[in-house]
N, C-alpha and C. Protein backbone atom coordinates (compact mmCIF):
# COMPACT_ATOMS: atom_id res chain seq x y z
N UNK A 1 -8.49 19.67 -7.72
CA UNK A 1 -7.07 19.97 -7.76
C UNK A 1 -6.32 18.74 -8.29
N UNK A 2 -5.62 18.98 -9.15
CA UNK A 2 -4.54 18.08 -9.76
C UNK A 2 -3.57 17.47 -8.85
N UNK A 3 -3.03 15.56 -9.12
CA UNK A 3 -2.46 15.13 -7.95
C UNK A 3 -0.95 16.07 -7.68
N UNK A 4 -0.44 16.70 -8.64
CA UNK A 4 0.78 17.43 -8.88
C UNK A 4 0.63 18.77 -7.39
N UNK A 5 -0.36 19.43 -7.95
CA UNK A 5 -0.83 20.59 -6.99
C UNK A 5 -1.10 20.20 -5.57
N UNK A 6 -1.94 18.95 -5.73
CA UNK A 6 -2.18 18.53 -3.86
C UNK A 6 -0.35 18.20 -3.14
N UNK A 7 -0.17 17.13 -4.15
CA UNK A 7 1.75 16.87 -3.71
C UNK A 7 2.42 18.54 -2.80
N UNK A 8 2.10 19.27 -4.14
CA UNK A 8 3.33 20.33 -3.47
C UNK A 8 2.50 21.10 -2.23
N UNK A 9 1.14 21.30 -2.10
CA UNK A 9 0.68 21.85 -0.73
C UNK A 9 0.93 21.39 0.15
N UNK A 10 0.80 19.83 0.29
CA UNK A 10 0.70 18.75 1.53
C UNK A 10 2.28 18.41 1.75
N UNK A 11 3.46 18.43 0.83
CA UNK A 11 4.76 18.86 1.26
C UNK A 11 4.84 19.96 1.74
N UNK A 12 5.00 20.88 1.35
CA UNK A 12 5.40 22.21 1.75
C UNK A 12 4.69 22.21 3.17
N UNK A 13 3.23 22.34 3.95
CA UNK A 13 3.06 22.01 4.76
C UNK A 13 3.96 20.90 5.69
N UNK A 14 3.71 19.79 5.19
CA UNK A 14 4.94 19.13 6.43
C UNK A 14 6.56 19.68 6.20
N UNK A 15 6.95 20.28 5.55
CA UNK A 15 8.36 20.59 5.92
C UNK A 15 8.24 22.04 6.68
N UNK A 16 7.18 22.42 6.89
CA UNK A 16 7.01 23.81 7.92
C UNK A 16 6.68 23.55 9.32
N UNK A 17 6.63 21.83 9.65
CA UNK A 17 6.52 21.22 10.97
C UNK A 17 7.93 21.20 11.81
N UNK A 18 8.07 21.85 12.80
CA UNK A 18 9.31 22.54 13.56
C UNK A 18 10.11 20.83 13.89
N UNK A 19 11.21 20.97 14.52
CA UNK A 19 11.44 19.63 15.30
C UNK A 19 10.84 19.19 16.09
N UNK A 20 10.12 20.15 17.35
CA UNK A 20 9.49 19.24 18.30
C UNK A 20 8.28 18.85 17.78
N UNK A 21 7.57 19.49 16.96
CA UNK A 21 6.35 19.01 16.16
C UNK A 21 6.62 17.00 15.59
N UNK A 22 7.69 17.32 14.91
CA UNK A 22 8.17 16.33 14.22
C UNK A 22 8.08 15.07 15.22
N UNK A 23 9.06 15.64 16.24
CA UNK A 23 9.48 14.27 17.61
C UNK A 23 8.18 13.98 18.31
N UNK A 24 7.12 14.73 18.35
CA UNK A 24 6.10 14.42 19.12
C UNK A 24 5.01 13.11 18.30
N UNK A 25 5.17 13.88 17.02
CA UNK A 25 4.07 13.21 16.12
C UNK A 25 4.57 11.85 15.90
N UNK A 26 5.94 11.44 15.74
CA UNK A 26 6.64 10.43 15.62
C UNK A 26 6.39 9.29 16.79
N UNK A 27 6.11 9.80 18.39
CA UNK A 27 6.39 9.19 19.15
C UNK A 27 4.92 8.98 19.27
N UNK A 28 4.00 9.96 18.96
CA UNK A 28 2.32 9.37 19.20
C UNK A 28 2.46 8.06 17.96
N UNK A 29 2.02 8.47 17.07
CA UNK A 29 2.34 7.49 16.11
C UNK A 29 3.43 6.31 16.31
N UNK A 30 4.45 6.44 16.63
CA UNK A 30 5.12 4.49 17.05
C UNK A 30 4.05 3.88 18.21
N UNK A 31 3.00 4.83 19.17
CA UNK A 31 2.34 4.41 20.10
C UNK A 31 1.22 3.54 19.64
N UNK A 32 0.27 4.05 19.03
CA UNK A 32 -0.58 3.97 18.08
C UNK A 32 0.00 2.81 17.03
N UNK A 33 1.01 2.64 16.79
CA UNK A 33 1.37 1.62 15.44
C UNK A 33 1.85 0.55 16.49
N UNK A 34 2.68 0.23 17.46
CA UNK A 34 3.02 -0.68 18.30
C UNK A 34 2.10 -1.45 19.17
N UNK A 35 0.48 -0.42 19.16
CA UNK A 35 -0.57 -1.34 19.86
C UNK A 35 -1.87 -2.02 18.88
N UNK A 36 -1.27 -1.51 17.45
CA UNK A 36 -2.09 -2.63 16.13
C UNK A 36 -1.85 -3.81 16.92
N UNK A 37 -3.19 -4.73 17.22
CA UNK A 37 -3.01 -5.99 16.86
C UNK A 37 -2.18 -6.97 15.60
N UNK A 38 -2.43 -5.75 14.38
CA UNK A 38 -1.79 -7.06 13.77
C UNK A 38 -0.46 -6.70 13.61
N UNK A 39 0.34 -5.76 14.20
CA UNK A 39 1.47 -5.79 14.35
C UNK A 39 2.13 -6.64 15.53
N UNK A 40 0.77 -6.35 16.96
CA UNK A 40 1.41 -7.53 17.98
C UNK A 40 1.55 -8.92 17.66
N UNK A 41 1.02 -9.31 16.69
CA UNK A 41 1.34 -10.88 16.29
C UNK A 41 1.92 -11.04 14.71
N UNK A 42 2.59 -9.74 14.47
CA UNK A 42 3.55 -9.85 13.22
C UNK A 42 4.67 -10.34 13.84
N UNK A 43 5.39 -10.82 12.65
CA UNK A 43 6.95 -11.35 12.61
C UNK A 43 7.77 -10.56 11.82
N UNK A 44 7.64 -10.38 10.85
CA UNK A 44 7.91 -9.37 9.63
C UNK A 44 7.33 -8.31 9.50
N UNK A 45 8.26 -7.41 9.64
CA UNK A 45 7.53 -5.75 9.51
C UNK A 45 8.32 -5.21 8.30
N UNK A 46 7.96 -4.53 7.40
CA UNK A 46 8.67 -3.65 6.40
C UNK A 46 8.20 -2.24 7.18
N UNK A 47 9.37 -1.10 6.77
CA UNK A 47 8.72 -0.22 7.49
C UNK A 47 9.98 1.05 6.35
N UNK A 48 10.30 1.62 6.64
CA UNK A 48 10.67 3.01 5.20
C UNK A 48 11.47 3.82 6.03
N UNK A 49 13.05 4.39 5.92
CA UNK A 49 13.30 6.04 6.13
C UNK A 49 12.72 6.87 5.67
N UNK A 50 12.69 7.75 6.66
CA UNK A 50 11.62 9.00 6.42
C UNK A 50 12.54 9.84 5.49
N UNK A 51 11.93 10.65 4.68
CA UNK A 51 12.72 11.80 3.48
C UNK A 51 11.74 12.98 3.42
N UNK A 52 12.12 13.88 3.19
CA UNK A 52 11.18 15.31 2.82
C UNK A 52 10.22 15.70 3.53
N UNK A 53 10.69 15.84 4.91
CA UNK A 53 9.46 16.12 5.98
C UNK A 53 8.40 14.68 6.18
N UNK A 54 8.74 13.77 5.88
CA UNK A 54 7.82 12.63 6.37
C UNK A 54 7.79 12.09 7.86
N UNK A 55 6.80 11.75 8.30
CA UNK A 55 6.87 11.00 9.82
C UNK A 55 8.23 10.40 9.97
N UNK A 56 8.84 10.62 11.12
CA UNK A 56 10.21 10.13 11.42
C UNK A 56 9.60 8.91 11.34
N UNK A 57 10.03 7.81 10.93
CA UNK A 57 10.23 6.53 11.27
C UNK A 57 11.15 5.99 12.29
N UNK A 58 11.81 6.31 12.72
CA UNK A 58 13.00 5.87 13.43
C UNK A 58 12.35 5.50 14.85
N UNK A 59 11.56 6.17 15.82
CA UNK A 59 10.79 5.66 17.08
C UNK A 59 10.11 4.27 16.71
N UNK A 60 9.88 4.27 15.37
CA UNK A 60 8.98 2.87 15.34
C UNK A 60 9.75 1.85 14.77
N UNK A 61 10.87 2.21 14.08
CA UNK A 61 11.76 0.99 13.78
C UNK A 61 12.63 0.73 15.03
N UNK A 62 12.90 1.81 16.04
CA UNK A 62 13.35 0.96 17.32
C UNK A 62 12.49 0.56 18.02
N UNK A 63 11.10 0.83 18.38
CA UNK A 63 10.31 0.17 18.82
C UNK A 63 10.19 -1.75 18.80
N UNK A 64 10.07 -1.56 16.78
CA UNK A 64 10.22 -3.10 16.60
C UNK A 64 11.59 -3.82 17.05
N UNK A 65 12.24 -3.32 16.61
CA UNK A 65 13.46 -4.24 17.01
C UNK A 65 13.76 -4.37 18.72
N UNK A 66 12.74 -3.30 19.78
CA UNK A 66 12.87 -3.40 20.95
C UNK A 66 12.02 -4.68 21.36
N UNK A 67 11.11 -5.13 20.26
CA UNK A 67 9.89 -6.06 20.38
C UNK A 67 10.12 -7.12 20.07
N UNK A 68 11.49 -7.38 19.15
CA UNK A 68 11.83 -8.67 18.45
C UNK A 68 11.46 -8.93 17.48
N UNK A 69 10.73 -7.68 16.75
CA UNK A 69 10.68 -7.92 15.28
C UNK A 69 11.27 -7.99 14.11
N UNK A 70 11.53 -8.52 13.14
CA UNK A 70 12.58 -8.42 11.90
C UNK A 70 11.83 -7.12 11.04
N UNK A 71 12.85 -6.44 10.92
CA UNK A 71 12.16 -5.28 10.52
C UNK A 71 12.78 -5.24 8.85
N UNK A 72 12.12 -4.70 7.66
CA UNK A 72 12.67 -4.66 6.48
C UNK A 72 12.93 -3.49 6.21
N UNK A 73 13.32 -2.98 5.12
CA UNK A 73 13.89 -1.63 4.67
C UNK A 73 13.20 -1.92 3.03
N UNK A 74 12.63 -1.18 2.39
CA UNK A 74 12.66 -1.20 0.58
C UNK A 74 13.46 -0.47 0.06
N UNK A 75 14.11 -1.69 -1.04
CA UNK A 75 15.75 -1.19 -1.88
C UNK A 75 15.06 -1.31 -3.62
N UNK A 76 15.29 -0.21 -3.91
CA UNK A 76 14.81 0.16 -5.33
C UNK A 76 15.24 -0.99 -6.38
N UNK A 77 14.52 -2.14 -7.11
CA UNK A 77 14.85 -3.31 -7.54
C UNK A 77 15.70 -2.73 -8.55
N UNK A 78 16.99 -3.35 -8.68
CA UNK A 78 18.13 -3.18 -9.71
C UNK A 78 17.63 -3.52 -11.16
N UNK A 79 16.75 -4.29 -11.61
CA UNK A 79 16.69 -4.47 -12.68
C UNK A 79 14.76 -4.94 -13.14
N UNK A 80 14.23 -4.78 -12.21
CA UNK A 80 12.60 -4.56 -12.53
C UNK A 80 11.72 -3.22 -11.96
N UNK A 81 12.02 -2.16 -13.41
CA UNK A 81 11.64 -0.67 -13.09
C UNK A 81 10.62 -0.73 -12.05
N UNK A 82 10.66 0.19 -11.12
CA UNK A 82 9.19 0.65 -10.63
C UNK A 82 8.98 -0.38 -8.94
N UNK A 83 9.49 -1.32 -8.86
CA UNK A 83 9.42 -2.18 -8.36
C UNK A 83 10.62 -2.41 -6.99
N UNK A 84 10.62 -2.66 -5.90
CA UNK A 84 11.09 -2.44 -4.58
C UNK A 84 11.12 -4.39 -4.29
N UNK A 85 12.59 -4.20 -3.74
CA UNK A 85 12.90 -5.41 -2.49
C UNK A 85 12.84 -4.65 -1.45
N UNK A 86 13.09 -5.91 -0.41
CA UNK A 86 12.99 -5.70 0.92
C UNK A 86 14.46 -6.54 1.39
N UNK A 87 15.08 -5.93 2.40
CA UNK A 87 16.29 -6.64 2.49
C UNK A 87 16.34 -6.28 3.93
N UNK A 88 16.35 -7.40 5.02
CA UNK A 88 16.43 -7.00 6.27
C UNK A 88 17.44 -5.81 6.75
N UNK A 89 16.63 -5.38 8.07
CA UNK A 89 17.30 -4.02 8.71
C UNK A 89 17.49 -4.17 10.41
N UNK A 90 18.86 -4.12 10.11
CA UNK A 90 19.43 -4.13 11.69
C UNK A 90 20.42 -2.50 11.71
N UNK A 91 20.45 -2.27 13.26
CA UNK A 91 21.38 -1.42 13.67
C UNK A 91 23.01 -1.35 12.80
N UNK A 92 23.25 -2.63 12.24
CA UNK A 92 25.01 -2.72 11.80
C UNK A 92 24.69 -3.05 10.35
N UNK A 93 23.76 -2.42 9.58
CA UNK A 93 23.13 -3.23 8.45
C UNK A 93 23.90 -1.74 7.27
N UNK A 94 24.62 -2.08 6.78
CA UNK A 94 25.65 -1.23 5.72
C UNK A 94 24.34 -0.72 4.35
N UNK A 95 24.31 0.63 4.90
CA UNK A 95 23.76 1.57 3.59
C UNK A 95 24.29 2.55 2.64
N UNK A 96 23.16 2.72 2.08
CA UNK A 96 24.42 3.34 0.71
C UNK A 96 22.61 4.52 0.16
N UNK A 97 23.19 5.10 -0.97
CA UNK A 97 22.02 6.35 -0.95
C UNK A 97 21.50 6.12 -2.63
N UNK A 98 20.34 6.00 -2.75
CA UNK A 98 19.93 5.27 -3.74
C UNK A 98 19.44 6.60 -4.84
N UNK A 99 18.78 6.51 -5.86
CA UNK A 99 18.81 7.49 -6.92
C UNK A 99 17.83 8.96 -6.49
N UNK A 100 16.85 8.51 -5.36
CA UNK A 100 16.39 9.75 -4.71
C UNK A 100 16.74 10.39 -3.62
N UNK A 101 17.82 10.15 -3.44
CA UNK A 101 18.50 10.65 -2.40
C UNK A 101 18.53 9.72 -0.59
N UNK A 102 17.67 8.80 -0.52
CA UNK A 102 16.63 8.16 0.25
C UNK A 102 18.15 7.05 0.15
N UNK A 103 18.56 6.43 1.97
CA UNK A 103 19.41 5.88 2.15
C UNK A 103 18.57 4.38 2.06
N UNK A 104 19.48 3.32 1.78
CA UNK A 104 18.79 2.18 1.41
C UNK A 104 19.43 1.21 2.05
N UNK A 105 19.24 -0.10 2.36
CA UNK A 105 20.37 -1.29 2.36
C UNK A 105 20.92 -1.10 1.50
N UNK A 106 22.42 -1.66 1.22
CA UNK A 106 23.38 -2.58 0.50
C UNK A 106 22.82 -3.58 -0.11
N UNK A 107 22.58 -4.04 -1.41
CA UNK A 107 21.51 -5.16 -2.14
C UNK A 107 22.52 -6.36 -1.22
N UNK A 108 22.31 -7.28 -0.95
CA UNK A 108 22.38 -8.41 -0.45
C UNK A 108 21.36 -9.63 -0.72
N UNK A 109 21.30 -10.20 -1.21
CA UNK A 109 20.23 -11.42 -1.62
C UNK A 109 20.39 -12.49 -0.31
N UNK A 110 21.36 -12.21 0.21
CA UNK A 110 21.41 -12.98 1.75
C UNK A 110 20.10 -12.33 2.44
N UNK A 111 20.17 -11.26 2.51
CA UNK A 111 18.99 -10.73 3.52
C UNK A 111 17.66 -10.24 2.82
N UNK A 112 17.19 -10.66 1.59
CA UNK A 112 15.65 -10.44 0.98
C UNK A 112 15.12 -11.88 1.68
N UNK A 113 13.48 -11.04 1.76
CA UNK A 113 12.33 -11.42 1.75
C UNK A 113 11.71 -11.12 0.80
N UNK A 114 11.23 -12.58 0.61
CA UNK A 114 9.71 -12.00 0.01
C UNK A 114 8.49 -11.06 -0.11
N UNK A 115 8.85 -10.50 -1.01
CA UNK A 115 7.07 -9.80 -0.50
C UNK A 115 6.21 -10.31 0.25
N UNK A 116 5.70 -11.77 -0.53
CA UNK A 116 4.22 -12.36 0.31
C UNK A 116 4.80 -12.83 1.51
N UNK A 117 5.90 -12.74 2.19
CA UNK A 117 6.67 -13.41 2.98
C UNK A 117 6.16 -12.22 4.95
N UNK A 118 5.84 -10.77 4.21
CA UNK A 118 5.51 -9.88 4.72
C UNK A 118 4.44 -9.83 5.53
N UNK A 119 4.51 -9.90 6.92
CA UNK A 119 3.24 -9.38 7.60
C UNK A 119 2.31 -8.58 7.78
N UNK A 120 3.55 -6.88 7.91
CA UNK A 120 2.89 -5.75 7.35
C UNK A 120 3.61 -4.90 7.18
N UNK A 121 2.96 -4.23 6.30
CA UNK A 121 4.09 -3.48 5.11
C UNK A 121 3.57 -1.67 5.61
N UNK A 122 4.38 -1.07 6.10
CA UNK A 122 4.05 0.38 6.22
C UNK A 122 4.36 0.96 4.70
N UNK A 123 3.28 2.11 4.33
CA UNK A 123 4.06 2.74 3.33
C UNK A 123 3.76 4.27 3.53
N UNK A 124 5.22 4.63 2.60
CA UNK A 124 5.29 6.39 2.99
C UNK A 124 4.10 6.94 2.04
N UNK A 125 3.61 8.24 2.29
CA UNK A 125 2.65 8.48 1.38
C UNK A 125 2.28 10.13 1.29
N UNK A 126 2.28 11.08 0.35
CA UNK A 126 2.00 12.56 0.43
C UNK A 126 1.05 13.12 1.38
N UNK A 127 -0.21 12.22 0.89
CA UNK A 127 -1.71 12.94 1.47
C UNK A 127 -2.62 11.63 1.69
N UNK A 128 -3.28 11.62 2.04
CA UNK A 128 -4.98 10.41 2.35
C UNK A 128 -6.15 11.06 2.57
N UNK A 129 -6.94 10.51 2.19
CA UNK A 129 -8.25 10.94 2.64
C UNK A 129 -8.89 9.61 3.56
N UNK A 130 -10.73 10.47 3.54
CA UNK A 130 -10.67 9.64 5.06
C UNK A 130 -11.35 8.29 4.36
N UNK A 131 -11.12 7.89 2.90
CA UNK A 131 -11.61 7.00 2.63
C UNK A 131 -10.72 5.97 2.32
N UNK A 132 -9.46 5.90 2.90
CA UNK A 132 -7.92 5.42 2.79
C UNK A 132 -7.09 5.39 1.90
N UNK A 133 -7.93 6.20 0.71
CA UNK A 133 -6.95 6.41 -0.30
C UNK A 133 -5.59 7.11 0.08
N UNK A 134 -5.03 6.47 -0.85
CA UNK A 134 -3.25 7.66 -0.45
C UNK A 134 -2.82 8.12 -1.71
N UNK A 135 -2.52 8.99 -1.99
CA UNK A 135 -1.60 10.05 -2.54
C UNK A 135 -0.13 9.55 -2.32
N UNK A 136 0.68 8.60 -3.36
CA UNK A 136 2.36 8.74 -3.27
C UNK A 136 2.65 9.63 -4.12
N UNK A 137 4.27 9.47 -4.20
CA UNK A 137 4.91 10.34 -5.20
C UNK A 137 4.60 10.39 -6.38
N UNK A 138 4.27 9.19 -7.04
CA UNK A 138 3.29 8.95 -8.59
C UNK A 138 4.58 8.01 -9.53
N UNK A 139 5.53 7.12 -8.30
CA UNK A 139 6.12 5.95 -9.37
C UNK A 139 5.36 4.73 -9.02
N UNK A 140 4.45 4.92 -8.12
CA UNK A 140 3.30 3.26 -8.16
C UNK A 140 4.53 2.24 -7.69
N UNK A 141 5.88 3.06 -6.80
CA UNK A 141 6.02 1.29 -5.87
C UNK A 141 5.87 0.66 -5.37
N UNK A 142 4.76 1.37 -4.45
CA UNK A 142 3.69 0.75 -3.40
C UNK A 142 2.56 0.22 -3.70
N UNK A 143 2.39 0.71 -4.62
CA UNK A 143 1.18 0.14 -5.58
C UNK A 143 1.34 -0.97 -6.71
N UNK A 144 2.91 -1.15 -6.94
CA UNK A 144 2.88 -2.49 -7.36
C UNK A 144 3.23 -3.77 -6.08
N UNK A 145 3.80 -3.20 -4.90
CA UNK A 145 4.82 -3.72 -3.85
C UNK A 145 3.11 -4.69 -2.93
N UNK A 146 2.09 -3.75 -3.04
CA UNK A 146 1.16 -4.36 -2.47
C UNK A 146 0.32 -5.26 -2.80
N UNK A 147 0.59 -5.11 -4.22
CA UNK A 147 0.16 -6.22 -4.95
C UNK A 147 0.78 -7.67 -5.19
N UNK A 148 2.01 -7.51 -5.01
CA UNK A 148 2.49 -8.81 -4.47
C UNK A 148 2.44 -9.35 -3.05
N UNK A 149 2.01 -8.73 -2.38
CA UNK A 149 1.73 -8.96 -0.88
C UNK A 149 0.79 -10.27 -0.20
N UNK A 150 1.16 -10.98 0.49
CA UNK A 150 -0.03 -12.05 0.75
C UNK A 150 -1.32 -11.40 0.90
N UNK A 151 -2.27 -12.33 0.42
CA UNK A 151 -3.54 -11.59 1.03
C UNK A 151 -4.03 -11.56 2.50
N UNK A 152 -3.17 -11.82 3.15
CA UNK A 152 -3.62 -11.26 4.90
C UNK A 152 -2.16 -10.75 5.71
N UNK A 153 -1.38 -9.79 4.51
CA UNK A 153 -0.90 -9.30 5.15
C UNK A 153 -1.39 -7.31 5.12
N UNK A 154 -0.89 -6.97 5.93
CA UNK A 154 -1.50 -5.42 6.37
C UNK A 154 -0.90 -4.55 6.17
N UNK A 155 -1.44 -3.70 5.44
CA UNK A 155 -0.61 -2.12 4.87
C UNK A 155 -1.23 -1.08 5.72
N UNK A 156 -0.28 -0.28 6.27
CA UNK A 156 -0.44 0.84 7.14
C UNK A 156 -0.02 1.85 6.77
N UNK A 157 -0.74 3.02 6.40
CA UNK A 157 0.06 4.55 6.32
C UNK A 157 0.73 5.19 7.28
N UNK A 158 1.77 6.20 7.58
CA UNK A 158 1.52 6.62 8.71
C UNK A 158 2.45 7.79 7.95
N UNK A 159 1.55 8.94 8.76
CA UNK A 159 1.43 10.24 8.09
C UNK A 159 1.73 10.92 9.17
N UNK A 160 1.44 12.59 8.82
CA UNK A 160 0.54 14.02 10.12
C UNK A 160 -0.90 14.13 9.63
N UNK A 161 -0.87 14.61 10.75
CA UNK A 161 -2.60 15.36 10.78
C UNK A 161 -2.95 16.00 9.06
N UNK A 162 -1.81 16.87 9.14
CA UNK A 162 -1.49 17.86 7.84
C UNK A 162 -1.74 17.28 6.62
N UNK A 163 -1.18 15.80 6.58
CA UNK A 163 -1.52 15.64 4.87
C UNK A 163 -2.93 14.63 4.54
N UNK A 164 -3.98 15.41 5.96
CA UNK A 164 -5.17 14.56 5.45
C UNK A 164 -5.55 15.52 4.21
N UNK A 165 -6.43 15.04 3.29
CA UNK A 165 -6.63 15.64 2.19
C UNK A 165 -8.76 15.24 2.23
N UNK A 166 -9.50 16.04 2.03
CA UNK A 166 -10.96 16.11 1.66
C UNK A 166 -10.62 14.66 0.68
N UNK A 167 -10.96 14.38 -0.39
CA UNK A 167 -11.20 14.06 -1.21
C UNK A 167 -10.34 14.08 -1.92
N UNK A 168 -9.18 12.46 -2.29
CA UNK A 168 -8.00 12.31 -3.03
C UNK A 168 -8.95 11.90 -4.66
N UNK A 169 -8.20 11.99 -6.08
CA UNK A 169 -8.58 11.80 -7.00
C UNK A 169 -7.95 10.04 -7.05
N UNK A 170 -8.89 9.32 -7.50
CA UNK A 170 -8.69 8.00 -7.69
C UNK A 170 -8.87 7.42 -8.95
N UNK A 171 -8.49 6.50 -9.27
CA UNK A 171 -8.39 5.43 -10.14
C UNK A 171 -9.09 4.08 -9.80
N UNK A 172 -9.84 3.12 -10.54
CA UNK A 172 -10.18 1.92 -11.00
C UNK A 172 -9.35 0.73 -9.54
N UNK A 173 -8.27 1.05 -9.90
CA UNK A 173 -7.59 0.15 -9.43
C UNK A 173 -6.68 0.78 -7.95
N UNK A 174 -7.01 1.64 -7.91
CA UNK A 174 -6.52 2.49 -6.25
C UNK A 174 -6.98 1.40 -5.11
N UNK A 175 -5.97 0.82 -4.31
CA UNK A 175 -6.98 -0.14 -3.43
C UNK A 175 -6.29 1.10 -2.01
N UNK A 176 -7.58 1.10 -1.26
CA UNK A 176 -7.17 1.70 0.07
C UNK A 176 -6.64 1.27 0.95
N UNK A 177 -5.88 1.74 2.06
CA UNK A 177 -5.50 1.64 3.12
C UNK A 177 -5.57 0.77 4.62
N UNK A 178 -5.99 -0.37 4.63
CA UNK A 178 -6.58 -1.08 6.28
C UNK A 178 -6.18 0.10 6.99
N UNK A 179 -5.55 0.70 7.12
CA UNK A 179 -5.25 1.30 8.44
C UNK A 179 -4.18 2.72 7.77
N UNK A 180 -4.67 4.03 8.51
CA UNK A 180 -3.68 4.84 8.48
C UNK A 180 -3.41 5.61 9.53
N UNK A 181 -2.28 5.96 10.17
CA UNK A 181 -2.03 6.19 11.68
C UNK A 181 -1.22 7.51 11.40
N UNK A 182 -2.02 8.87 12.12
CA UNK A 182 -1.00 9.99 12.28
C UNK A 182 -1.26 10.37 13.89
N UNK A 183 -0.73 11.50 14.33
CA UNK A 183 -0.77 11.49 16.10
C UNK A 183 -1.76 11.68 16.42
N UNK A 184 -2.79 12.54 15.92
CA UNK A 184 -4.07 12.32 16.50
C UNK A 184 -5.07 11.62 16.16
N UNK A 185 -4.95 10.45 15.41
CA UNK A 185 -6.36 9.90 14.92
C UNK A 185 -5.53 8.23 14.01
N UNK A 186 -6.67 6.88 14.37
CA UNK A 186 -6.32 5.75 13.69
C UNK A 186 -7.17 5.50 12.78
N UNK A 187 -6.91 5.92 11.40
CA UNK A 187 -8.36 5.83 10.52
C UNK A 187 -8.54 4.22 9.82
N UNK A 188 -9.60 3.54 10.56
CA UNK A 188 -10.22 2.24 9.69
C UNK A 188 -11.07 2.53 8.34
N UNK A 189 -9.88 2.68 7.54
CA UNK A 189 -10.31 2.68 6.14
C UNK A 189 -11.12 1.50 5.73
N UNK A 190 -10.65 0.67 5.78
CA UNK A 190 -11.31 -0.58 5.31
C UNK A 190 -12.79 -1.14 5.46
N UNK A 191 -13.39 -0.75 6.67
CA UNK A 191 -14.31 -1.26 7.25
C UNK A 191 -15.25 0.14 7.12
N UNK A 192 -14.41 1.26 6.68
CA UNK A 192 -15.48 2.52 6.14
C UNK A 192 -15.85 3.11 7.70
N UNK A 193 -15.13 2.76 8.85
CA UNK A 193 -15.47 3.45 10.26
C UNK A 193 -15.14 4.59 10.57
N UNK A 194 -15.63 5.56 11.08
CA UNK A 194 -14.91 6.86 11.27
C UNK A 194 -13.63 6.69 12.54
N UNK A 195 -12.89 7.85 12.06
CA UNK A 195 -11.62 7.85 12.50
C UNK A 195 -11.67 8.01 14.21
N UNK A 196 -10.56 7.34 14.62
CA UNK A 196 -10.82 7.41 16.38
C UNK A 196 -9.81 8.12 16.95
């Protein structure tokens, strides 16, 4: 199946997930993402609003900030296509709605970080398989965003059950997942372990 065709099954599926479906999966998942080790000794978290039936984020961005973490937001770079800042995210932090509809910071160069500056970087994602590949939308911002990333900092998916996928189609240069977290299961991609 073509990545176009998997996209619209594995959407359409999560936007047929009711609210309490939604609030439950959200709150297993901030559970599960708040007891990563390498989030307990992060400083810097990037982490995403949820859009189009995606895992609420919101339990786990108050989580961090209940933890004392600096939490980031990604703001679509003004003038290097394809490519995402990070501009800190607080409760009083002034947003505005960026070209996909997806609410963003206010660009501020007061409040960017660095990429490599990042501990660990959550990213939103369609589908995964259990070999940590992910399925995004197909503009590669995460896929360039991780590539500027230090090399010991940690990328986490966090999905539903729903958009596991058999067997995603890959590329050369597809790097997988350390870690992808939906409510029932923490899959160690990296280390090739089955899911727990």
């Amino acid at each position: 199946m073509q990545p176009r065709q998997i996209r619209q099954q594995v959407r359409q599926a999560r936007r047929q997930l009711s609210g309490e479906q939604q609030h439950q999966a959200a709150q297993a998942v901030m559970a599960k993402f708040m007891m990563l080790p390498d989030v307990i000794n992060a400083e810097h978290i990037a982490l995403y609003l949820s859009f189009d039936g995606e895992l609420d984020t919101r339990p786990v961005i108050a989580a961090c900030w209940q933890a004392e973490k600096s939490v980031y937001l990604p703001v679509i770079h003004p003038f290097s296509r394809g490519h995402l800042l990070f501009l800190h995210y607080s409760p009083s932090t002034a947003m505005c709605i960026n070209r996909y509809g997806i609410a963003e910071p206010v660009l501020d160069i007061r409040t960017l970080i660095p990429s490599s500056k990042l501990d660990v970087i959550t990213t939103p994602l369609v589908a995964f398989d259990s070999s940590g590949q992910r399925l995004g939308m197909g503009g590669g911002y995460y896929d360039r965003t991780l590539g500027l990333c230090a090399p010991d900092a940690v990328a986490v998916g966090l999905a539903h059950d729903c958009q596991h996928w058999s067997e995603l189609p890959t590329e050369q240069w597809d790097i997988p997942l350390p870690h992808i977290l939906t409510p029932s299961q923490h899959w160690h991609c990296s280390a090739s372990l089955p899911p727990t």
